[in-house]
C-alpha atoms as a PDB file:
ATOM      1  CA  UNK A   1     210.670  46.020  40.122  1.00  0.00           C
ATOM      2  CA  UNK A   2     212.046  43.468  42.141  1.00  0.00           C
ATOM      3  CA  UNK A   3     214.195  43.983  45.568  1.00  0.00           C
ATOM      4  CA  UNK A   4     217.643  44.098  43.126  1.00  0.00           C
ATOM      5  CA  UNK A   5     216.986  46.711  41.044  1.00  0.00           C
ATOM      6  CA  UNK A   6     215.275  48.625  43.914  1.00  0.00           C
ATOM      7  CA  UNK A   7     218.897  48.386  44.921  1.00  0.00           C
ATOM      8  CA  UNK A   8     220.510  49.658  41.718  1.00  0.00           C
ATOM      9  CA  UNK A   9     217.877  51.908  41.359  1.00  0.00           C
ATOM     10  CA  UNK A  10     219.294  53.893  44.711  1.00  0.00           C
ATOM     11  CA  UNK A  11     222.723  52.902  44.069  1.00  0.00           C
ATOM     12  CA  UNK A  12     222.530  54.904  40.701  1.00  0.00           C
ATOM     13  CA  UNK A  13     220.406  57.913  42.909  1.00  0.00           C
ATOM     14  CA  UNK A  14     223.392  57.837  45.765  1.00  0.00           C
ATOM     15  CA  UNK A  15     226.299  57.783  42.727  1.00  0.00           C
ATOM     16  CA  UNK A  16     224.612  60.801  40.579  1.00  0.00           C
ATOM     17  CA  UNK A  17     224.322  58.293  37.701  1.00  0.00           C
ATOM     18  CA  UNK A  18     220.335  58.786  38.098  1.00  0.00           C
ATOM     19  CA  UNK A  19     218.257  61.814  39.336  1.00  0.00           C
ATOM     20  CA  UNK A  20     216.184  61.975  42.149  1.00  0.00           C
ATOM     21  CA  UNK A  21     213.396  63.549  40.221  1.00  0.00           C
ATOM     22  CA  UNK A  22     214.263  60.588  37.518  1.00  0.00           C
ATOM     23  CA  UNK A  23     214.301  58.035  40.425  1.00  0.00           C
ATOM     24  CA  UNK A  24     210.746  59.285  41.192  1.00  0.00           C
ATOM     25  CA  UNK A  25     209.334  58.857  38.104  1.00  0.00           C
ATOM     26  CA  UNK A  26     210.579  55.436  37.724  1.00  0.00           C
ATOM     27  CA  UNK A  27     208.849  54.783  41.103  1.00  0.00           C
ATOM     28  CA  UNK A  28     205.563  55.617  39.836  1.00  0.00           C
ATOM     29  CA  UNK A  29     205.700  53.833  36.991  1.00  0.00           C
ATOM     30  CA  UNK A  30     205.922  50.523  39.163  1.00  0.00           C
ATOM     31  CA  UNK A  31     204.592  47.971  37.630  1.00  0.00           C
ATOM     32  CA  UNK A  32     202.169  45.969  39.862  1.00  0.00           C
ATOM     33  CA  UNK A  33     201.702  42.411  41.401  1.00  0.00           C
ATOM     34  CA  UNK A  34     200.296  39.391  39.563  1.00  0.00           C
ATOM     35  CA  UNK A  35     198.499  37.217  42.032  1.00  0.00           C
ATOM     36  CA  UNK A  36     196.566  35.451  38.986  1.00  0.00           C
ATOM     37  CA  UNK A  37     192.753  36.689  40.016  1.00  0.00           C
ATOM     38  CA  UNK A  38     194.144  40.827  40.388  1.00  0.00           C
ATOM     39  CA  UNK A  39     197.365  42.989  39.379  1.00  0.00           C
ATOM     40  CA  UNK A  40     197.531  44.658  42.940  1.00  0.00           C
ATOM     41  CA  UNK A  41     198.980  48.403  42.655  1.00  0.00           C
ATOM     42  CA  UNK A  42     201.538  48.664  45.335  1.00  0.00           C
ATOM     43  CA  UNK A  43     202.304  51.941  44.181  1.00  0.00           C
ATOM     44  CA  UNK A  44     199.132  54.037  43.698  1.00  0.00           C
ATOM     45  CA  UNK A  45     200.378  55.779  47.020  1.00  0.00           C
ATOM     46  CA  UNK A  46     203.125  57.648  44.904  1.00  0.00           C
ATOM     47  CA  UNK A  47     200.989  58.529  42.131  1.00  0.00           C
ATOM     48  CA  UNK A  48     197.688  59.491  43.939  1.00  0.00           C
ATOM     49  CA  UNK A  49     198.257  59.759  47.373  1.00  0.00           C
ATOM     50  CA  UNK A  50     196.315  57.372  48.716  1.00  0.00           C
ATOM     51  CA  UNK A  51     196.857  52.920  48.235  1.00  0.00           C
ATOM     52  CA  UNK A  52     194.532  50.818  46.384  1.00  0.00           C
ATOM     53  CA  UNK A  53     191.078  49.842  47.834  1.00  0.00           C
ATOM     54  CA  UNK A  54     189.990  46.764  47.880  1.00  0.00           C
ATOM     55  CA  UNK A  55     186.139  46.472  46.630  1.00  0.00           C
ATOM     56  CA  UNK A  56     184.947  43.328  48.246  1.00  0.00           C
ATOM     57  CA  UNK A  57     181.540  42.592  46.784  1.00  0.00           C
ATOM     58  CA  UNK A  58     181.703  40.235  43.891  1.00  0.00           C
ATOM     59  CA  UNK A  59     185.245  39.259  45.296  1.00  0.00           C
ATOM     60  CA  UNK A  60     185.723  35.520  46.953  1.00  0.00           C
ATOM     61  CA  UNK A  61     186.531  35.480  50.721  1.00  0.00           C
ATOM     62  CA  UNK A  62     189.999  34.042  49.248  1.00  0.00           C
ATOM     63  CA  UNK A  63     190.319  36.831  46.870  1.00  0.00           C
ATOM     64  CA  UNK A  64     189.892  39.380  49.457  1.00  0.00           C
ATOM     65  CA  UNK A  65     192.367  38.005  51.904  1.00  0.00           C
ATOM     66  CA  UNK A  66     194.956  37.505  49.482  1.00  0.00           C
ATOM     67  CA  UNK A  67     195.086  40.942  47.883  1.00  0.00           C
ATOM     68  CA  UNK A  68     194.544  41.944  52.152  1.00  0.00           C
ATOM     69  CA  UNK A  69     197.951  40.004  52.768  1.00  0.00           C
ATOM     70  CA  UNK A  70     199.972  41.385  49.652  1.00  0.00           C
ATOM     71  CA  UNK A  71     199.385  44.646  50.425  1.00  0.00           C
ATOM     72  CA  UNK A  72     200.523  44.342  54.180  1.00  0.00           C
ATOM     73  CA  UNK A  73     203.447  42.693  53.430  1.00  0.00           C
ATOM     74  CA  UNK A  74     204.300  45.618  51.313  1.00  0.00           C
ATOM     75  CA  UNK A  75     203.364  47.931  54.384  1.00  0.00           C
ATOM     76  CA  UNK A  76     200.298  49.398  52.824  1.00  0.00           C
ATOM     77  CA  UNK A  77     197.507  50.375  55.283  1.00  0.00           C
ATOM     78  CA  UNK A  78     194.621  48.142  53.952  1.00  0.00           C
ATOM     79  CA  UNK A  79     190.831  50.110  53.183  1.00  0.00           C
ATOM     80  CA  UNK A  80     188.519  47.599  52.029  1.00  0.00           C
ATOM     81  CA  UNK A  81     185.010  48.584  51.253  1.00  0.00           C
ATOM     82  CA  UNK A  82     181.378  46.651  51.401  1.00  0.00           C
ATOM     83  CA  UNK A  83     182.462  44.247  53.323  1.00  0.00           C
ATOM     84  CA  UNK A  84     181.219  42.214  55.868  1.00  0.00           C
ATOM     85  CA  UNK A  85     181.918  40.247  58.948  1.00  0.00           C
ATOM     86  CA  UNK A  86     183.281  37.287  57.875  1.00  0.00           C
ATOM     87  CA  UNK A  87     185.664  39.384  55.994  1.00  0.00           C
ATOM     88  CA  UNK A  88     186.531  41.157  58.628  1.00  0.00           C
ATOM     89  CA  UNK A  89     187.181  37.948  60.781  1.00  0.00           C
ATOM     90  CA  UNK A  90     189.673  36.803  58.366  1.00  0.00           C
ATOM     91  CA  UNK A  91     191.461  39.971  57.767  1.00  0.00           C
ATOM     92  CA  UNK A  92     192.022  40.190  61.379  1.00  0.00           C
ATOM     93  CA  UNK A  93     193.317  36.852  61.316  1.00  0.00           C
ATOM     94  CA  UNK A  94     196.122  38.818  59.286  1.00  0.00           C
ATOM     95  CA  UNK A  95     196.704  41.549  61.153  1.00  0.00           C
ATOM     96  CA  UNK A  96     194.922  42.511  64.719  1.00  0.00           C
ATOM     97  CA  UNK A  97     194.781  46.080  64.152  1.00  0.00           C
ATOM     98  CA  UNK A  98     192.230  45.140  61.801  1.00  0.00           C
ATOM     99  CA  UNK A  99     188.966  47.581  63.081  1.00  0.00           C
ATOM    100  CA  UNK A 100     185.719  46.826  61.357  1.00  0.00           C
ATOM    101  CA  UNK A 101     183.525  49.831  61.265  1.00  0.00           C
ATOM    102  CA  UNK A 102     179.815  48.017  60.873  1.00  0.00           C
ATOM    103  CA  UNK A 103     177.624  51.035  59.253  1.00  0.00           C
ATOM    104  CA  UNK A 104     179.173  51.269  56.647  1.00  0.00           C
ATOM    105  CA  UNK A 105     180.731  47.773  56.192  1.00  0.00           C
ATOM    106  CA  UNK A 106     184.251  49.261  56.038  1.00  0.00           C
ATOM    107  CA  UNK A 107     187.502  47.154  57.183  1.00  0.00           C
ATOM    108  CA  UNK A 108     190.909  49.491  57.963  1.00  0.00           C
ATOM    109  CA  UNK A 109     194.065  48.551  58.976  1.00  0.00           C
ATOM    110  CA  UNK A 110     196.436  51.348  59.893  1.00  0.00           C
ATOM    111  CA  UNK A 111     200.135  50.949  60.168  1.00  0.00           C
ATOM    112  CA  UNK A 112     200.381  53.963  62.126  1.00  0.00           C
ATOM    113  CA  UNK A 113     198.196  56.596  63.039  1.00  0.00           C
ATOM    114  CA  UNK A 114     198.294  59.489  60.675  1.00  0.00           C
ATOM    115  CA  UNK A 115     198.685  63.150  61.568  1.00  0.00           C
ATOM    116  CA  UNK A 116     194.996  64.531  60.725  1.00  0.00           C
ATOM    117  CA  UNK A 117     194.394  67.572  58.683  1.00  0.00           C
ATOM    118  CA  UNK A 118     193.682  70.595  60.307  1.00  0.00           C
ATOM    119  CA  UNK A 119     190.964  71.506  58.233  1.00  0.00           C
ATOM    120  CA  UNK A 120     187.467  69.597  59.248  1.00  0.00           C
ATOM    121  CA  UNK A 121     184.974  67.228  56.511  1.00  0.00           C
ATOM    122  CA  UNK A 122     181.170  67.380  57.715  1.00  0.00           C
ATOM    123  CA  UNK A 123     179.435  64.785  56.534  1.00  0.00           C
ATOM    124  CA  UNK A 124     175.315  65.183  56.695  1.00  0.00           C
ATOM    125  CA  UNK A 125     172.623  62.891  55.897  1.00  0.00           C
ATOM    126  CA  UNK A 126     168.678  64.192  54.905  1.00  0.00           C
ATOM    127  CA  UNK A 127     167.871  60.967  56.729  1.00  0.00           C
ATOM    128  CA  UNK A 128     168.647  58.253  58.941  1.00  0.00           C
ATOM    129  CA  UNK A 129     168.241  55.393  56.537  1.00  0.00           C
ATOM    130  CA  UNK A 130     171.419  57.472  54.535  1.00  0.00           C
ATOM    131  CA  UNK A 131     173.502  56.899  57.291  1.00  0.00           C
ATOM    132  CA  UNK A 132     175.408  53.461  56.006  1.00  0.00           C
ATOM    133  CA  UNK A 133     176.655  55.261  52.216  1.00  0.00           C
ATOM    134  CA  UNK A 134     177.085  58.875  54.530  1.00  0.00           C
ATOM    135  CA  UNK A 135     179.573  56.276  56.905  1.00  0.00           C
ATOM    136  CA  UNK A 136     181.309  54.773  54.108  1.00  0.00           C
ATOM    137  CA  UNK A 137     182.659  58.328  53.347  1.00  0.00           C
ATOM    138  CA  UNK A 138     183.198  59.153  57.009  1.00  0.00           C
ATOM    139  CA  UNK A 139     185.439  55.862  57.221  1.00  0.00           C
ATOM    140  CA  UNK A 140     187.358  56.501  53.768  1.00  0.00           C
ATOM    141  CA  UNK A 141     188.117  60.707  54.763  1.00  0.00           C
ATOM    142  CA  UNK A 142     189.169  60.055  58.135  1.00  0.00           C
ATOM    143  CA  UNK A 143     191.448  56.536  57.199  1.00  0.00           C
ATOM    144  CA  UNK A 144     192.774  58.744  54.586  1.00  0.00           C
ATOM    145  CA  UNK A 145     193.976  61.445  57.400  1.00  0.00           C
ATOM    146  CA  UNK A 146     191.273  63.795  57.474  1.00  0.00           C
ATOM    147  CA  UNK A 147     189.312  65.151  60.521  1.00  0.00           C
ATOM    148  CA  UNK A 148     185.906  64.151  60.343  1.00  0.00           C
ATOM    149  CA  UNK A 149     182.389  65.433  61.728  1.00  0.00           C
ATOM    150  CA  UNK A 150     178.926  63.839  61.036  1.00  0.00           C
ATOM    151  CA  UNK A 151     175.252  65.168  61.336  1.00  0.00           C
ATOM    152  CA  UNK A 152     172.817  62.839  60.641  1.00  0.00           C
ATOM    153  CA  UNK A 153     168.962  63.355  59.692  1.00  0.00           C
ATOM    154  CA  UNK A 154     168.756  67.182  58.682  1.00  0.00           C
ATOM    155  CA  UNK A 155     166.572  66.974  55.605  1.00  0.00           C
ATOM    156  CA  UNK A 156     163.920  69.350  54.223  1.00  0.00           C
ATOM    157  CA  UNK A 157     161.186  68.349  55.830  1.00  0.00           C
ATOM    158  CA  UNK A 158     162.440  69.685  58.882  1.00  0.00           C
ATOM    159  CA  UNK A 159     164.954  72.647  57.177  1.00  0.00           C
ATOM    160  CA  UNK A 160     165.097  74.177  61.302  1.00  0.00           C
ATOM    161  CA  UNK A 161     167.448  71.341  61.842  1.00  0.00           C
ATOM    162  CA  UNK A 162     170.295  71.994  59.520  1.00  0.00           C
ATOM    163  CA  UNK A 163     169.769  75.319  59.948  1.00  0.00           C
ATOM    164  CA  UNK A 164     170.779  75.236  63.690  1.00  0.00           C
ATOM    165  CA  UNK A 165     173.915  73.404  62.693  1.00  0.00           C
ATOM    166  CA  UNK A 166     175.547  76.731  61.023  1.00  0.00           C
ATOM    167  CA  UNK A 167     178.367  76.756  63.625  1.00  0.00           C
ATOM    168  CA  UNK A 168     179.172  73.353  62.372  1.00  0.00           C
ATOM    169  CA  UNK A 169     178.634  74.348  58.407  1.00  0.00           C
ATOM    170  CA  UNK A 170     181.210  77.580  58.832  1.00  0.00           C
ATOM    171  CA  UNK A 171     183.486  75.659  60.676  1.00  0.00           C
ATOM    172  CA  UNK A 172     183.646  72.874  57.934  1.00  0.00           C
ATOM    173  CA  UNK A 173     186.675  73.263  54.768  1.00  0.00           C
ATOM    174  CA  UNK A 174     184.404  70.815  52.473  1.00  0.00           C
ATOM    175  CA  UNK A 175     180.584  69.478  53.283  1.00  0.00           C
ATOM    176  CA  UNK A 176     179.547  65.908  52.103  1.00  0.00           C
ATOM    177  CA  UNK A 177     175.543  65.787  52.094  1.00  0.00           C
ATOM    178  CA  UNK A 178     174.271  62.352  51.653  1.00  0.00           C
ATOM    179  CA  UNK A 179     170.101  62.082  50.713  1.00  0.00           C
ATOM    180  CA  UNK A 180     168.026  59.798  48.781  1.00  0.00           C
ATOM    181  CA  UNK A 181     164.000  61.040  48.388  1.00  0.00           C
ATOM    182  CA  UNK A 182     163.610  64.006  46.458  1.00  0.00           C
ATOM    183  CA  UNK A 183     167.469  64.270  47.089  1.00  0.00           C
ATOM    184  CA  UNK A 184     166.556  68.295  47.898  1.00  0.00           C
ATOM    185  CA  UNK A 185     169.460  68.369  50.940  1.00  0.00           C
ATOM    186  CA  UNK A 186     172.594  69.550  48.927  1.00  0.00           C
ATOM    187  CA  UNK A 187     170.910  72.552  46.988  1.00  0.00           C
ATOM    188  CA  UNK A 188     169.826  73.807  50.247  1.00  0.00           C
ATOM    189  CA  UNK A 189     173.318  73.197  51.863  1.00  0.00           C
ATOM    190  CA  UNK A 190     175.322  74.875  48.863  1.00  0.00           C
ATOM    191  CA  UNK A 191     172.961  77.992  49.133  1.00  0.00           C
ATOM    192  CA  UNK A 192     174.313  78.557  52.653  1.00  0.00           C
ATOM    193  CA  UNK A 193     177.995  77.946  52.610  1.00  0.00           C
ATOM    194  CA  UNK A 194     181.009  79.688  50.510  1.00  0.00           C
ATOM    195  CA  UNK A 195     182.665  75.660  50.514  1.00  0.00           C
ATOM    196  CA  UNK A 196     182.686  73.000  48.054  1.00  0.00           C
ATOM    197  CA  UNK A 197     179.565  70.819  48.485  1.00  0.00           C
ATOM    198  CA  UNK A 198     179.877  67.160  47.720  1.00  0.00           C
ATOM    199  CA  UNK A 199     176.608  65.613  47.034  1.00  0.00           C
ATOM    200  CA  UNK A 200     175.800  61.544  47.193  1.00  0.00           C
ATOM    201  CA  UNK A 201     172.089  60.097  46.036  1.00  0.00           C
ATOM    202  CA  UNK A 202     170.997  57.035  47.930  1.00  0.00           C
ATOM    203  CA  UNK A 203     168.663  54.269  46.804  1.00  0.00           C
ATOM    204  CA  UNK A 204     166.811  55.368  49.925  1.00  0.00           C
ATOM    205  CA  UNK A 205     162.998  55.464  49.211  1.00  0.00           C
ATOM    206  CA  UNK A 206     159.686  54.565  47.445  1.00  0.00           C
ATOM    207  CA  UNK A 207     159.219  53.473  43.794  1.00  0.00           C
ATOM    208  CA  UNK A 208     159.419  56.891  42.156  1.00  0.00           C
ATOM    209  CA  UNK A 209     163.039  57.307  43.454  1.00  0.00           C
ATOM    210  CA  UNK A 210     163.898  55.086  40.749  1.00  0.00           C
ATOM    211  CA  UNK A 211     166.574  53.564  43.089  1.00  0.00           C
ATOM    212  CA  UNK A 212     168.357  56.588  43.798  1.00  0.00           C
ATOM    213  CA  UNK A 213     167.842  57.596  40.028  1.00  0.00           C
ATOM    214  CA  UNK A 214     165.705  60.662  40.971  1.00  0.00           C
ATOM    215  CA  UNK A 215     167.870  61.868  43.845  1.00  0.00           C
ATOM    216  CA  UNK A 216     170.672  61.863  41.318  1.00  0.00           C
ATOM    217  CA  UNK A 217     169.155  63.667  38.860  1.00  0.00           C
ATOM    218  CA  UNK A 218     168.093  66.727  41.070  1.00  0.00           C
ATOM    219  CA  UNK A 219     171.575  66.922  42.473  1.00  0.00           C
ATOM    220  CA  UNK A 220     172.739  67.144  38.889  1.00  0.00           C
ATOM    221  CA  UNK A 221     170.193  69.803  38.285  1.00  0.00           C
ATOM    222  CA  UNK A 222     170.999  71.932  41.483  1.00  0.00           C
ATOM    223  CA  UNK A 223     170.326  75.204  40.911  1.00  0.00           C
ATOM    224  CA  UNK A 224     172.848  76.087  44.098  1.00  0.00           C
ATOM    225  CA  UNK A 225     176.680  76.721  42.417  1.00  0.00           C
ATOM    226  CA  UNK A 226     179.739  74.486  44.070  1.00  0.00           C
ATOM    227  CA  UNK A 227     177.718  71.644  43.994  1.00  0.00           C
ATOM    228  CA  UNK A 228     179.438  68.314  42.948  1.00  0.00           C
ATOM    229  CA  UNK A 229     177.867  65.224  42.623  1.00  0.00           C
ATOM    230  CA  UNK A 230     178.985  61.656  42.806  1.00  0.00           C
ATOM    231  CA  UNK A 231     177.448  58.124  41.667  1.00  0.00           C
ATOM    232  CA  UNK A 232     174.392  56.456  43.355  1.00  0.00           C
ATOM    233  CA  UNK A 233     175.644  55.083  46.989  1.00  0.00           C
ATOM    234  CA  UNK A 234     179.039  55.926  46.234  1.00  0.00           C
ATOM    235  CA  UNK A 235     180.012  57.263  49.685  1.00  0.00           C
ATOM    236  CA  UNK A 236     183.121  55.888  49.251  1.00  0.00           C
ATOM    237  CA  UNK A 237     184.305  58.223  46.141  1.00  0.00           C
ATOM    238  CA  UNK A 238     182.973  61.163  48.226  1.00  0.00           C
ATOM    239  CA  UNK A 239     184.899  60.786  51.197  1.00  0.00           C
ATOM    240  CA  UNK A 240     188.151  60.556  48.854  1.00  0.00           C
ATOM    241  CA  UNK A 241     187.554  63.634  46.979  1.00  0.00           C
ATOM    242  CA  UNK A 242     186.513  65.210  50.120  1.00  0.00           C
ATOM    243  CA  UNK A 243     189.962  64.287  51.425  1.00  0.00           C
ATOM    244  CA  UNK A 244     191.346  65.531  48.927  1.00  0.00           C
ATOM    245  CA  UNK A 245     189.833  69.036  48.611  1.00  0.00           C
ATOM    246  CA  UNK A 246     190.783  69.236  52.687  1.00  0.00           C
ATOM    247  CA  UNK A 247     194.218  68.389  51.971  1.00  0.00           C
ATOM    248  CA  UNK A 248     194.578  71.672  49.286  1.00  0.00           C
ATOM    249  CA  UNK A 249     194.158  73.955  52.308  1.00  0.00           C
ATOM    250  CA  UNK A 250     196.855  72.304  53.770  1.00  0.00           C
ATOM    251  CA  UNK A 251     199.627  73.160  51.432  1.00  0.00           C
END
C-alpha cells in the first residue's frame, strides 16, 4: 500500500464508507517491501506485536544495513540478532541510538523508550559459558518492553545456589533457564515454581552433548509439568515467548 491509498484508505474510515475494524484488517494484510535480496514486513507489528528481526548471520554487511535503513525509515525500532561489531558500526552510522549489547551479539535501536511490563522475566543460566544464548533472550524480552532479571551459573552441581534465589523465582511472572551439559537446570526449576518455565539447550559441553543435542532431549523429557522447550541456542525465540507470556498478565 502506497502513501495514496493509505490516504483513501482513512478518507473512506473518516466518511463511514469503510469500518474501522475493516480498516484494520486491511492494515494487516500489508503487503511488504521488495528490496530485491528480502520482502521486509513493515507490518508484523499489527499482526504480532512485535516488528521483524533481522537475522544477520548468513546476511551480507550490505544486506543487513539495507533492510536496517528500510525499517527506520518506516519508524520501526530495529532488533537484529547474531551480529557483530562491524555490523553494529554501520548500523550506527544510520542511526546513533544504535546500542550494541556484546554477549549476546544483539544490535537495538529504540525510537522511544517503552513503558515496561509490570510483571518481571528471570532469566537463569546452569553455567557461565550459557551466558551469550541466556543474553540474547535478556536483550529480545526487555527491547520488546519487558522487565528483565538475570542469574547466571546456578546449575546442579551446586543445587544450594538456585535454591537461595527463591525470592527472585516467586517474584518472577515467567522463568527462562538456559543450560547445556546434562541440560538437568529446568526440571529442577519447574519443580519449584507454580510459573511457566521456558527452557533453552546450549551447545555448551563435551562430545556426548551431541552439540546441545542431549541437553535438548532431557528438556523434552522433563518429568517437571509447565516446562516448554525451545530450539538449540535459540535464546532469541525464548525471550519473545517469554515476552509474550508477561504481557498476558498485563491485560
Amino acid at each position: 500500500m502506497n502513501k495514496a491509498d493509505l490516504t483513501g484508505l482513512l478518507k473512506d474510515v473518516a466518511a463511514g464508507r469503510t469500518g474501522v475494524e475493516a480498516a484494520l484488517k486491511r492494515l494487516r494484510c500489508l503487503p511488504f517491501e521488495d528490496v530485491a535480496y528480502a520482502h521486509i514486513d513493515h507490518h508484523r507489528h499489527l499482526r504480532s506485536g512485535m516488528p521483524e528481526v533481522i537475522y544477520c548471520e548468513g546476511k551480507t554487511l550490505e544486506q543487513v544495513v539495507g533492510i536496517a535503513k528500510s525499517m527506520l525509515k518506516a519508524g520501526s525500532d530495529v532488533l537484529a540478532t547474531r551480529a557483530n561489531e562491524t555490523v553494529y558500526k554501520a548500523v550506527r552510522k544510520l542511526d546513533r541510538r544504535a546500542e550494541y549489547h556484546k554477549a549476546s551479539r544483539a544490535i537495538v535501536v529504540r525510537h522511544e523508550k517503552k513503558k515496561p511490563a509490570k510483571g518481571v522475566v528471570l532469566v537463569l543460566t546452569a553455567g557461565t559459558s550459557d551466558i551469550p544464548v541466556a543474553e540474547e533472550a535478556a536483550v529480545t524480552a526487555e527491547a520488546l518492553g519487558s522487565t528483565v532479571r538475570t542469574v547466571y551459573d546456578v546449575g546442579v552441581a551446586g543445587i544450594h545456589r538456585v535454591l537461595s534465589k527463591t525470592d527472585l523465582l516467586d517474584a518472577a511472572r515467567v522463568i527462562v533457564v538456559v543450560a547445556g551439559m546434562d541440560g538437568a537446570l529446568p526440571s529442577v526449576v519447574g519443580g519449584l515454581v507454580d510459573k511457566p518455565v521456558i527452557a533453552v539447550p546450549t551447545s555448551v559441553g563435551y562430545g556426548a552433548g551431541f552439540s546441545g543435542l542431549a541437553p535438548l532431549l532431557t528438556m523434552l523429557n522433563s518429568c517437571a509439568s509447565g516446562v516448554a522447550v525451545m530450539n538449540i541456542d535459540n535464546g532469541f525465540g525464548a525471550g519473545v515467548l517469554a515476552h509474550r507470556i508477561n504481557l498476558l498478565g498485563e491485560r
